[in-house]
PDB file of N, CA and C in Angstrom:
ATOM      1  N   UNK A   1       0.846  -1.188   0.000  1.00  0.00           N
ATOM      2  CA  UNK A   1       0.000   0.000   0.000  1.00  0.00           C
ATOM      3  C   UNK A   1       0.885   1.243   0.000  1.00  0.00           C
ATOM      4  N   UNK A   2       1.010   1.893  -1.123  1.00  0.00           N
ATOM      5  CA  UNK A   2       1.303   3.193  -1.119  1.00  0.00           C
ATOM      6  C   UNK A   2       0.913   4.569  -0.947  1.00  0.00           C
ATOM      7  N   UNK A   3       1.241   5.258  -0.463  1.00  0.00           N
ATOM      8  CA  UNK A   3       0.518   6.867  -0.040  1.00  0.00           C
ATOM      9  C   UNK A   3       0.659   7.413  -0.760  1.00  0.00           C
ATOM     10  N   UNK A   4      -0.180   8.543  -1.393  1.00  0.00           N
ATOM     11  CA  UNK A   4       0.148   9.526  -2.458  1.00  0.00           C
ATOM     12  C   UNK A   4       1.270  10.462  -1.746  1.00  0.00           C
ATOM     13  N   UNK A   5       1.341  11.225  -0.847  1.00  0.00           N
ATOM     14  CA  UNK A   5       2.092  11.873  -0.538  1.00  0.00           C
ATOM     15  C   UNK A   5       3.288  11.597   0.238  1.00  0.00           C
ATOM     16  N   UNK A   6       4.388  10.745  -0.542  1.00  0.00           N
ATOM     17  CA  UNK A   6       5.370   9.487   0.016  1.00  0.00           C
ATOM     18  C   UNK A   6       6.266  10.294  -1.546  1.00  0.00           C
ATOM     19  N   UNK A   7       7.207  10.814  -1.299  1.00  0.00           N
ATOM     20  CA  UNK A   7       7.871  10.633  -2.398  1.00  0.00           C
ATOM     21  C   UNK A   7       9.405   9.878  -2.277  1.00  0.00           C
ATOM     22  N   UNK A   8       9.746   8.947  -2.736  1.00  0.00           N
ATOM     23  CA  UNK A   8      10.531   8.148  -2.732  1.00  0.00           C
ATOM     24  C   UNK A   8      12.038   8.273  -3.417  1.00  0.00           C
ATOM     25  N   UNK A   9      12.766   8.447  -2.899  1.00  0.00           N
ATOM     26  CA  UNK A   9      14.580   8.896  -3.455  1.00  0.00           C
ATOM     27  C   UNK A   9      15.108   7.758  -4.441  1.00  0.00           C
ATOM     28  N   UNK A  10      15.637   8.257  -5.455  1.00  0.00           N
ATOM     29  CA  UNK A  10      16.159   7.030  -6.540  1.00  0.00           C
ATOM     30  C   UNK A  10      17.540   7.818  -6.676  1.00  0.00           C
ATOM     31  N   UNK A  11      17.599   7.376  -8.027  1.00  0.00           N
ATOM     32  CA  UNK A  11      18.919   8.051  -8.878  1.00  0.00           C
ATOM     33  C   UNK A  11      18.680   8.851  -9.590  1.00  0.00           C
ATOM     34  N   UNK A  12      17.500   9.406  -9.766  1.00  0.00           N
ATOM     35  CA  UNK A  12      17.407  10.913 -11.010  1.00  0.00           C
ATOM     36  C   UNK A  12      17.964  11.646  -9.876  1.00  0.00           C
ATOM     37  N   UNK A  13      18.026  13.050 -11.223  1.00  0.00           N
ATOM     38  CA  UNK A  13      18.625  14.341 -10.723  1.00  0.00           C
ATOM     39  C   UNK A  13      17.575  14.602  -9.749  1.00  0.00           C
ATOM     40  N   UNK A  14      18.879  15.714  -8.834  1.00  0.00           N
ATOM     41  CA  UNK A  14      17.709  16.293  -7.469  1.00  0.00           C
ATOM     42  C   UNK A  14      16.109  16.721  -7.789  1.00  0.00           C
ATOM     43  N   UNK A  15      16.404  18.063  -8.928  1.00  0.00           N
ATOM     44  CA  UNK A  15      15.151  18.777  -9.424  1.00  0.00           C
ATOM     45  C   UNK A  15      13.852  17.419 -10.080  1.00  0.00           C
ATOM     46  N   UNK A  16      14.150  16.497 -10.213  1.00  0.00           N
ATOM     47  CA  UNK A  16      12.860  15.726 -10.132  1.00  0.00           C
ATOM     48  C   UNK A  16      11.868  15.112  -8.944  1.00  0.00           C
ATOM     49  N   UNK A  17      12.695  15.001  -8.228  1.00  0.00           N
ATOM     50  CA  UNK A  17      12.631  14.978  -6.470  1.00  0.00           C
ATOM     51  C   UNK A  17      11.381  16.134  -6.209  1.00  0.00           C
ATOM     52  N   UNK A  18      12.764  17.531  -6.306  1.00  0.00           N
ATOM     53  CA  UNK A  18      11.836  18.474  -6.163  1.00  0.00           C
ATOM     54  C   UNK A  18      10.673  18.769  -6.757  1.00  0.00           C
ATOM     55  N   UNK A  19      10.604  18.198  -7.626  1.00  0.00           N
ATOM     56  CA  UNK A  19       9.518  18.789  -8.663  1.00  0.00           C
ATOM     57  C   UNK A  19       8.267  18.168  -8.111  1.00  0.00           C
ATOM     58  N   UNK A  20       8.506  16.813  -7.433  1.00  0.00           N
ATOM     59  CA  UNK A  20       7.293  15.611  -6.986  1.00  0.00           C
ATOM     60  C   UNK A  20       6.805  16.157  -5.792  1.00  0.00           C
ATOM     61  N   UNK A  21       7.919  16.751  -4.855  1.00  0.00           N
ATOM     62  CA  UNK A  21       7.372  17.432  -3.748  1.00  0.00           C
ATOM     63  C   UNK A  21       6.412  19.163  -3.964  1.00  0.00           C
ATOM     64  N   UNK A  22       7.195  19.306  -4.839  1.00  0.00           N
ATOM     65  CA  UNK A  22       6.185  20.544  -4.665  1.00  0.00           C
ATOM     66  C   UNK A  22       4.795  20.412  -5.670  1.00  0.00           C
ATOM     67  N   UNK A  23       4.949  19.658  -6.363  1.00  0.00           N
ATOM     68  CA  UNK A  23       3.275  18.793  -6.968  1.00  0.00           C
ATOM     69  C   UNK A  23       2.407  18.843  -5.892  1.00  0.00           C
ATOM     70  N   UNK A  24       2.792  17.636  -5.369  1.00  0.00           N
ATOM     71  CA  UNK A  24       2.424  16.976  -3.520  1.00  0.00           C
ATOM     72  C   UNK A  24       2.110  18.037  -3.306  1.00  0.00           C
ATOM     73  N   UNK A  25       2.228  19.203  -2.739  1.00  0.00           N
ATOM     74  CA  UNK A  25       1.876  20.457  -1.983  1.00  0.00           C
ATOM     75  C   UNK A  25       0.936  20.893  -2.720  1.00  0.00           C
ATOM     76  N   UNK A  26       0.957  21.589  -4.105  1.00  0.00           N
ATOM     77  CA  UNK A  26       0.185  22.144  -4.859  1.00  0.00           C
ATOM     78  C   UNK A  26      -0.755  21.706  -5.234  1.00  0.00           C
ATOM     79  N   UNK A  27      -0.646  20.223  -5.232  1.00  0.00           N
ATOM     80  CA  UNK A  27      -2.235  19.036  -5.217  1.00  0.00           C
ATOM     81  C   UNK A  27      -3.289  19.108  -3.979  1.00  0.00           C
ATOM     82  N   UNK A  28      -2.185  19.431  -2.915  1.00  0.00           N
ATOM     83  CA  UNK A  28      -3.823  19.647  -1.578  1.00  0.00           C
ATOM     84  C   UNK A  28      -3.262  19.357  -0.813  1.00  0.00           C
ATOM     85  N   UNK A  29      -1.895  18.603  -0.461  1.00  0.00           N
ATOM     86  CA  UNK A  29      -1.431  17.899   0.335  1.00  0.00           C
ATOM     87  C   UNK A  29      -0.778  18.756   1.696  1.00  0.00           C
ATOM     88  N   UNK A  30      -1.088  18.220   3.048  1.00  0.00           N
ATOM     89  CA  UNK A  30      -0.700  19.187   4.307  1.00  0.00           C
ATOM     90  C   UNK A  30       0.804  18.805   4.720  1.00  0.00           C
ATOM     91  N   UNK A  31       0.795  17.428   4.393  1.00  0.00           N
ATOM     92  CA  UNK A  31       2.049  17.016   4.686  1.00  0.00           C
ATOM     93  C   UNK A  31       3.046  15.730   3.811  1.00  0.00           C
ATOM     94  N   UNK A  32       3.995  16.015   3.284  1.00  0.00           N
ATOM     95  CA  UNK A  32       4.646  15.558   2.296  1.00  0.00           C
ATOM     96  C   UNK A  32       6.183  14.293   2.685  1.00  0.00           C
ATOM     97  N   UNK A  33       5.591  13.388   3.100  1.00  0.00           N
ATOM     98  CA  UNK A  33       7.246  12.785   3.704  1.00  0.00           C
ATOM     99  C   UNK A  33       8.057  12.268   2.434  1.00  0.00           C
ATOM    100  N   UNK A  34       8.997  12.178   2.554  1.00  0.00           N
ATOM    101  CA  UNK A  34      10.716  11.749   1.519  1.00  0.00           C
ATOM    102  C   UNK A  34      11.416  11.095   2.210  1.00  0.00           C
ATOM    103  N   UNK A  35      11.353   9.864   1.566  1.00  0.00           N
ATOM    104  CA  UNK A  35      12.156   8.494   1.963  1.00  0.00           C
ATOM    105  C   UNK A  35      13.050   8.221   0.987  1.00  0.00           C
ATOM    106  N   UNK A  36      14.328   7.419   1.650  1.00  0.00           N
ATOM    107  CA  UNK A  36      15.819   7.739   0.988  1.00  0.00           C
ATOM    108  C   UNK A  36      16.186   6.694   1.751  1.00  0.00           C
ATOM    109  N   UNK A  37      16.997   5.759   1.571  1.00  0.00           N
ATOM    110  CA  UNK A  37      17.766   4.266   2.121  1.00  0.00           C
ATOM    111  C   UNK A  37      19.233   4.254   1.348  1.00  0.00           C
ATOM    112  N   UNK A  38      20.522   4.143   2.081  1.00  0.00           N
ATOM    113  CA  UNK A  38      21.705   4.217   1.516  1.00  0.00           C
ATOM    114  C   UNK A  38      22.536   5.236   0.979  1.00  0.00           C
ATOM    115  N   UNK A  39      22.963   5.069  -0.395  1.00  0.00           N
ATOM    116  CA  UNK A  39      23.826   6.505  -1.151  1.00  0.00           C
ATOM    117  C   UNK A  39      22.489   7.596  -1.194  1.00  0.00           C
ATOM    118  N   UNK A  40      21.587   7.598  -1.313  1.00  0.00           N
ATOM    119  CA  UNK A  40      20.392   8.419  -1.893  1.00  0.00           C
ATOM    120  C   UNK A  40      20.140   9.677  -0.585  1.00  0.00           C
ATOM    121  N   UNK A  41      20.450   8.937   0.465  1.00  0.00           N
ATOM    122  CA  UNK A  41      20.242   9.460   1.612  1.00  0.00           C
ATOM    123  C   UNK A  41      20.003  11.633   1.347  1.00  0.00           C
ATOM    124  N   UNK A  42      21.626  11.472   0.954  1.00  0.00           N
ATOM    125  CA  UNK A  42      22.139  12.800   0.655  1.00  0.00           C
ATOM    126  C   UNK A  42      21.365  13.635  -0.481  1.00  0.00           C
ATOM    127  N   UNK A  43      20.634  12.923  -1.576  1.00  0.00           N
ATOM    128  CA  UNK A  43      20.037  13.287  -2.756  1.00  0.00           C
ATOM    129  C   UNK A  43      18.646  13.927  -2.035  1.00  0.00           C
ATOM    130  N   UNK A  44      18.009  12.999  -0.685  1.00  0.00           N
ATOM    131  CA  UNK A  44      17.013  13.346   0.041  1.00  0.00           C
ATOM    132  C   UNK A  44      17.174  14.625   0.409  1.00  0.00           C
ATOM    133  N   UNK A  45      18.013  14.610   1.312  1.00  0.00           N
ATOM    134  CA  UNK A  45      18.418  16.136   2.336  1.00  0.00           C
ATOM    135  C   UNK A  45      18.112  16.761   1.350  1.00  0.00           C
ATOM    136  N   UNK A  46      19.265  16.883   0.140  1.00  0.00           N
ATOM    137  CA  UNK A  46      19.018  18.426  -0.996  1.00  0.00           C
ATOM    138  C   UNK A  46      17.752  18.182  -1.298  1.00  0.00           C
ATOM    139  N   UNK A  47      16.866  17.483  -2.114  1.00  0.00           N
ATOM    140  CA  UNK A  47      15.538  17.986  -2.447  1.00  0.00           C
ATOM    141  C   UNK A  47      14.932  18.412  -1.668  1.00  0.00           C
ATOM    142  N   UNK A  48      14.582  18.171  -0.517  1.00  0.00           N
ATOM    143  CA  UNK A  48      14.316  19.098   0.952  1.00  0.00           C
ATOM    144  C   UNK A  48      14.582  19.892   0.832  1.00  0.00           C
ATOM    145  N   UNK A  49      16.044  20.630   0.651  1.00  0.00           N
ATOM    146  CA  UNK A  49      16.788  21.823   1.375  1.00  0.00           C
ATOM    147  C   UNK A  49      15.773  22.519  -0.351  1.00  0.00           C
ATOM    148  N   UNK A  50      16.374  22.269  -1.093  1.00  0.00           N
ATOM    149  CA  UNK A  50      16.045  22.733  -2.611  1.00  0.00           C
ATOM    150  C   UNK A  50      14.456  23.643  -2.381  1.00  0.00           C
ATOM    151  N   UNK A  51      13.471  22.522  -2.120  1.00  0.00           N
ATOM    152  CA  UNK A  51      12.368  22.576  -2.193  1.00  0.00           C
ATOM    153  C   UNK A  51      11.542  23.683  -0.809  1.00  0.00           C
ATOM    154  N   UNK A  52      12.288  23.628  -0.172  1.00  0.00           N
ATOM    155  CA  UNK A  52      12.377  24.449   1.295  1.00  0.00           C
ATOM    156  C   UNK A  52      12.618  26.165   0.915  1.00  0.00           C
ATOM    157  N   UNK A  53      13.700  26.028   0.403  1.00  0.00           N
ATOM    158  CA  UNK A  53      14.468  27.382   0.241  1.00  0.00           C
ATOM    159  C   UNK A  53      13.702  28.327  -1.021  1.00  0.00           C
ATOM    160  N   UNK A  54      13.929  27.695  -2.007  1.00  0.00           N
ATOM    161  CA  UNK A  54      13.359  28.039  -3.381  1.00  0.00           C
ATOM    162  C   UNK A  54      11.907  28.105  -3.666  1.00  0.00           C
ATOM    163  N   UNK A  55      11.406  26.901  -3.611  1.00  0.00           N
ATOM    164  CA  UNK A  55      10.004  26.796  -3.991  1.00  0.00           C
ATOM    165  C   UNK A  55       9.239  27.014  -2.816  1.00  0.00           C
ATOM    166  N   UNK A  56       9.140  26.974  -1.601  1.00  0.00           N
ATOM    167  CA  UNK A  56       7.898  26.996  -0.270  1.00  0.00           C
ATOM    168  C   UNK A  56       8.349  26.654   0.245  1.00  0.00           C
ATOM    169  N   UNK A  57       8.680  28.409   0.863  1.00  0.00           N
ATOM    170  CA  UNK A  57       9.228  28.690   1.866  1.00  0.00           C
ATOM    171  C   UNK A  57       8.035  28.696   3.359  1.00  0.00           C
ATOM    172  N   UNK A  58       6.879  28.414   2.972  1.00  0.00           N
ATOM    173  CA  UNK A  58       6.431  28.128   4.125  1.00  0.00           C
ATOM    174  C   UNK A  58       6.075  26.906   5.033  1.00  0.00           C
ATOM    175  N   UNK A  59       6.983  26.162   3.866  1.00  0.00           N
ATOM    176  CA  UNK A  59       6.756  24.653   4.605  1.00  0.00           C
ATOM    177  C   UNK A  59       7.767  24.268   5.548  1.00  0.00           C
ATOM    178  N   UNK A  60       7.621  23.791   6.666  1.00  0.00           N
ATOM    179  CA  UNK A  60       8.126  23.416   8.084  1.00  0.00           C
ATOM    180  C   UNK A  60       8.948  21.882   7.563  1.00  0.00           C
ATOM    181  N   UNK A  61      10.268  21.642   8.262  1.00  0.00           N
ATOM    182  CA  UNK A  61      10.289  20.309   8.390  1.00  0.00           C
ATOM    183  C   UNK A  61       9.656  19.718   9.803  1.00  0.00           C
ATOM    184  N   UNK A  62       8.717  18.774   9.729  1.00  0.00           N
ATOM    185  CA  UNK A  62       7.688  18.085  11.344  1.00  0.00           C
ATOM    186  C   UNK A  62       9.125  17.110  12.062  1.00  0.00           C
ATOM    187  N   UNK A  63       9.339  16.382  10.660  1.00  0.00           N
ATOM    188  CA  UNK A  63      10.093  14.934  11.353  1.00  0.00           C
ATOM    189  C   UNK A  63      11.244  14.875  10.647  1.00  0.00           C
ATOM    190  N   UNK A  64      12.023  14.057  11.119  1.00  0.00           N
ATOM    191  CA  UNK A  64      13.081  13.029  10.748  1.00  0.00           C
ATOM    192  C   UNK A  64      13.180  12.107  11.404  1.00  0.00           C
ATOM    193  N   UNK A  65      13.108  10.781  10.715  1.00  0.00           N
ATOM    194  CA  UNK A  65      13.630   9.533  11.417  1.00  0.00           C
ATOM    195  C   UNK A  65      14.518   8.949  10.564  1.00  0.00           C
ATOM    196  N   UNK A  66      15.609   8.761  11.046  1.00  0.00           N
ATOM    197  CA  UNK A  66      16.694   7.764  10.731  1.00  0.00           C
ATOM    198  C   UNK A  66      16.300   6.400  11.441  1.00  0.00           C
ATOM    199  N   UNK A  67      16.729   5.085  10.635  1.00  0.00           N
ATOM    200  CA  UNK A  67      17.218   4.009  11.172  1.00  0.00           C
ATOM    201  C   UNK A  67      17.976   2.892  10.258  1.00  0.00           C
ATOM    202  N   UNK A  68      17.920   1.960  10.281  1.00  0.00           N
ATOM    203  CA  UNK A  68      18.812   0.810   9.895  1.00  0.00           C
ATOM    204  C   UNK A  68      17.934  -0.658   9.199  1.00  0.00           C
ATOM    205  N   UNK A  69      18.088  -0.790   8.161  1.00  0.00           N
ATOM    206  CA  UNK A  69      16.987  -2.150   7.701  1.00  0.00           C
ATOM    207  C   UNK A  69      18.180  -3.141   7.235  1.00  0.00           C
ATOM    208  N   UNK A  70      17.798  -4.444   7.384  1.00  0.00           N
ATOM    209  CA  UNK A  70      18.774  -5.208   7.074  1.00  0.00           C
ATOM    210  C   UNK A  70      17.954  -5.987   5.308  1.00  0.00           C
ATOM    211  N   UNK A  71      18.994  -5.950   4.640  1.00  0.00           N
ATOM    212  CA  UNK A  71      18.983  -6.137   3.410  1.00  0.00           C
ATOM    213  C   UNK A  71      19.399  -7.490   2.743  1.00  0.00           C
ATOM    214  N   UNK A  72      19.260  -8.505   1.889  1.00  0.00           N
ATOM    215  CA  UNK A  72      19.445  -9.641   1.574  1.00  0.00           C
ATOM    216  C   UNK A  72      20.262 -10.022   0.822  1.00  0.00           C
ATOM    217  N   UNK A  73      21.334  -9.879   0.575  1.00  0.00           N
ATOM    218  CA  UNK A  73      22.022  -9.459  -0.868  1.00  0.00           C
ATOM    219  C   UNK A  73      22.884 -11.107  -1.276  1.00  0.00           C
ATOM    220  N   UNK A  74      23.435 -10.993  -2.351  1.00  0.00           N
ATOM    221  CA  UNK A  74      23.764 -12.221  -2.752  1.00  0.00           C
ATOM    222  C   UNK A  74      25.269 -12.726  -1.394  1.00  0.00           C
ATOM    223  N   UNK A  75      25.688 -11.774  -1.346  1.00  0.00           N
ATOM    224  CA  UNK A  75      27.085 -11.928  -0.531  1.00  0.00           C
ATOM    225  C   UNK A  75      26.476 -12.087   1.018  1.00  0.00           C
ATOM    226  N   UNK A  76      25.172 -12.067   1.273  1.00  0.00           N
ATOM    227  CA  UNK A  76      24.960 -12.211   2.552  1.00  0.00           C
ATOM    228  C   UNK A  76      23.796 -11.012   3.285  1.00  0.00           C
ATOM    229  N   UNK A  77      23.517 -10.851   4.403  1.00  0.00           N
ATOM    230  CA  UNK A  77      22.711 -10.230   4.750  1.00  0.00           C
ATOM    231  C   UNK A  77      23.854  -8.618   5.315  1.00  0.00           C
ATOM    232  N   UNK A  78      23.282  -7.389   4.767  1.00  0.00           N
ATOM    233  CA  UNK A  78      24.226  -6.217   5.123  1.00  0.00           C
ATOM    234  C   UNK A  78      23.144  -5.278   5.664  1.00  0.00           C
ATOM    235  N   UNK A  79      23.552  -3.897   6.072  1.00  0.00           N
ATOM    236  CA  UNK A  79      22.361  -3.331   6.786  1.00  0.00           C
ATOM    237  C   UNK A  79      22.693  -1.929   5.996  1.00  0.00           C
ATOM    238  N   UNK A  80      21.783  -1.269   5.947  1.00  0.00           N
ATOM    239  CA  UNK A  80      21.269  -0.385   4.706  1.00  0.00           C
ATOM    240  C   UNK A  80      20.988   1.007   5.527  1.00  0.00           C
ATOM    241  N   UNK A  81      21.415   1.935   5.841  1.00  0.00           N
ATOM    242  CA  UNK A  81      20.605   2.814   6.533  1.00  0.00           C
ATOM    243  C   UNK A  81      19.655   3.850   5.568  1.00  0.00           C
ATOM    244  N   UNK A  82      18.474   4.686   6.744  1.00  0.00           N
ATOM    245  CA  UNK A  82      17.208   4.776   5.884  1.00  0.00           C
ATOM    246  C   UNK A  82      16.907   6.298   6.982  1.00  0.00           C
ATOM    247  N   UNK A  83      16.515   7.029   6.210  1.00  0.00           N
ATOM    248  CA  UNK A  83      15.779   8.288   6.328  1.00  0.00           C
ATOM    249  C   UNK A  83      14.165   8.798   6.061  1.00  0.00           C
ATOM    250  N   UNK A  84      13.577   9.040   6.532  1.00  0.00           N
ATOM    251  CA  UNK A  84      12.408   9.711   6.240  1.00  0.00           C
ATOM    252  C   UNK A  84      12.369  11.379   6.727  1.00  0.00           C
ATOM    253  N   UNK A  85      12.114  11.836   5.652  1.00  0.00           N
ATOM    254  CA  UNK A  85      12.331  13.521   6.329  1.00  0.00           C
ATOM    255  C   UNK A  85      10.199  13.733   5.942  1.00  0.00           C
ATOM    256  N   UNK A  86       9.293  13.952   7.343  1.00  0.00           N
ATOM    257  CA  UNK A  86       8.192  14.601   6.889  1.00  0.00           C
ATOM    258  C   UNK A  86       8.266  16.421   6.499  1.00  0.00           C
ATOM    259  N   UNK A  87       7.461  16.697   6.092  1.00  0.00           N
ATOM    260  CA  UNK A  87       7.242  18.081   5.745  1.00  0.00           C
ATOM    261  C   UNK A  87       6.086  18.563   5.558  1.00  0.00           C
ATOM    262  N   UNK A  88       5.446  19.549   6.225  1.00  0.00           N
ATOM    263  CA  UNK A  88       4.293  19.983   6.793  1.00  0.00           C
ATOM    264  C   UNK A  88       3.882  21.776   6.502  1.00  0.00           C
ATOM    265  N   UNK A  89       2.529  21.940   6.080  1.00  0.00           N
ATOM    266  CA  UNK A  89       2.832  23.649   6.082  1.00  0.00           C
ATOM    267  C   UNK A  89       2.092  24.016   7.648  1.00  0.00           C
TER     268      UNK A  89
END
């Protein structure tokens, strides 16, 4: 089950990130969380910071949670760390 207002960190450039979050806002949405696991982590923060500074400026960060998921990989089981940043007006 997915949430509409969940935008999820990959490998595109930052500004597509941003672009999903400030949709999310401009669609109706009160509060917008961005989830990021591993290298992406950092791609998270900037579309935040990006989307914060530039586009709406009146949106608050509510949350952050960091933690740790363990992952299955061919070489064995490794642990992955994971971010959620919410964002709220």
């Amino acid at each position: 089950m997915i949430e509409d207002n969940v935008v999820f960190i990959g490998n595109k450039p930052v500004m597509n990130y941003v672009l999903a979050v400030v949709t999310q806002f401009n669609n109706g949405s009160v509060e917008v969380t961005v989830k990021a696991r591993g290298k992406a982590i950092s791609r998270a923060v900037d579309a935040v910071e990006v989307s914060r500074n530039r586009f709406l400026q009146e949106i608050k960060i509510k949350d952050i949670k960091i933690g740790t998921e363990k992952i299955a990989t061919d070489r064995g089981d490794s642990n992955v760390s994971t971010i959620e940043i919410v964002m709220g007006k």
